[in-house]
Protein backbone atom coordinates (compact mmCIF):
# COMPACT_ATOMS: atom_id res chain seq x y z
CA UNK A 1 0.00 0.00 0.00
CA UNK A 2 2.86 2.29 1.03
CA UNK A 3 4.89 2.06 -1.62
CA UNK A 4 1.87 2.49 -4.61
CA UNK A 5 1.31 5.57 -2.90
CA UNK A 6 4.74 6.68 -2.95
CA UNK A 7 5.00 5.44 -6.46
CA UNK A 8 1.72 7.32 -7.15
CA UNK A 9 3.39 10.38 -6.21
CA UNK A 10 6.30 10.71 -8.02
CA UNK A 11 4.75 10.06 -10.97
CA UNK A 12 3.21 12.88 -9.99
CA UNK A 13 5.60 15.02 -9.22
CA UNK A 14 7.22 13.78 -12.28
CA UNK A 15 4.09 15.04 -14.21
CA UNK A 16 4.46 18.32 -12.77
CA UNK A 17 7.44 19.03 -13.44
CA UNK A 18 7.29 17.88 -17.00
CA UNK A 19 4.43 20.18 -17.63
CA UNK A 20 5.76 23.24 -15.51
CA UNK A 21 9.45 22.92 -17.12
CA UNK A 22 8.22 22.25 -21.11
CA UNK A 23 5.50 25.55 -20.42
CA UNK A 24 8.38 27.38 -19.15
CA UNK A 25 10.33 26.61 -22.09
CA UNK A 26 7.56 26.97 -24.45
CA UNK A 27 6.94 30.91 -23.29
CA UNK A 28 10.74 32.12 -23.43
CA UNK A 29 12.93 29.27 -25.08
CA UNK A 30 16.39 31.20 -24.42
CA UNK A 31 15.58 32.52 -21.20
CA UNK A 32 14.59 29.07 -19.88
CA UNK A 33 17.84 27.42 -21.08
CA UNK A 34 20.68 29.40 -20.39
CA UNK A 35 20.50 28.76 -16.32
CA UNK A 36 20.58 25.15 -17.32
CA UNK A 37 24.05 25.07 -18.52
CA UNK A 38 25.67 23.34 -15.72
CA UNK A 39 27.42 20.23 -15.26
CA UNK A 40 28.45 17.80 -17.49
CA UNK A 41 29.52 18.78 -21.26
CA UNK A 42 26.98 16.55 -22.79
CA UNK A 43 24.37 19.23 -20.52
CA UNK A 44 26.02 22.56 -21.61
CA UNK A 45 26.01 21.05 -25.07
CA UNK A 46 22.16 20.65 -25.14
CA UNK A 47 21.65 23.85 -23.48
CA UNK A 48 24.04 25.88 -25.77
CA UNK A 49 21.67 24.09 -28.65
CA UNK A 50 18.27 25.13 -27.16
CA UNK A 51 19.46 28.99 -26.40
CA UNK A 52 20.63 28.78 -29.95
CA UNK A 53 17.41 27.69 -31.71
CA UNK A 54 14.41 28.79 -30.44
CA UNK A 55 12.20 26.68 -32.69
CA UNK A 56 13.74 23.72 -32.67
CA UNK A 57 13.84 24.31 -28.25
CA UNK A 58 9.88 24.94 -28.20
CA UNK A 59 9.36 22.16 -30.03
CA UNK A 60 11.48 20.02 -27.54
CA UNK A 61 9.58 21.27 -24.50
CA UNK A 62 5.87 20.95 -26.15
CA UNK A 63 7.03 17.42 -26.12
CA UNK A 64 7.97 17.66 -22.59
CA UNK A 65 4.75 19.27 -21.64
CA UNK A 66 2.51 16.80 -23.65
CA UNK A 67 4.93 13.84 -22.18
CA UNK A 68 3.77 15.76 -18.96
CA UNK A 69 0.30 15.67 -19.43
CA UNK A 70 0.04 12.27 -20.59
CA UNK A 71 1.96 10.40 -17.77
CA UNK A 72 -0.67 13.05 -15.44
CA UNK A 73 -3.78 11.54 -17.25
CA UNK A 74 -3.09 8.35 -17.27
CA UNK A 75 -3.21 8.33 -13.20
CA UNK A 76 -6.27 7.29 -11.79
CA UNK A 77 -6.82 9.03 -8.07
CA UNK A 78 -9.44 6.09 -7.54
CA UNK A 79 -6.57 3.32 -6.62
């Protein structure tokens, strides 16, 4: 019981985040990716490509955000 409840959750949270980051990145593509470029070269490398091409990054994080908001609806609150 405890742990589909935990699972539950993070897919949650998961959701949410999905949603909330690819919305983000949606409204201001640059702005959104620039603080991202931390960490590992592969990561700055990404980043450097979103802040570079603003179509090709909204396109990436309307996938996130529909990724997002299919993982949220397929969770059923009744179980």
């Amino acid at each position: 019981m405890t742990r589909n409840c935990t699972s539950r959750r993070l897919l949650q949270v998961g959701a949410l985040f999905l949603i909330g980051h690819g919305i983000m990145g949606l409204l201001k593509p640059r702005w959104h990716s620039l603080p991202w470029n931390r960490g590992p070269q592969l990561l700055k490398a990404a980043t450097d490509e979103l802040a570079d091409y603003p179509r090709t990054a909204r396109a990436v994080y309307l996938a996130e955000a529909a990724l997002g908001i299919m993982l949220a609806a397929q969770q059923d609150p009744e179980r």
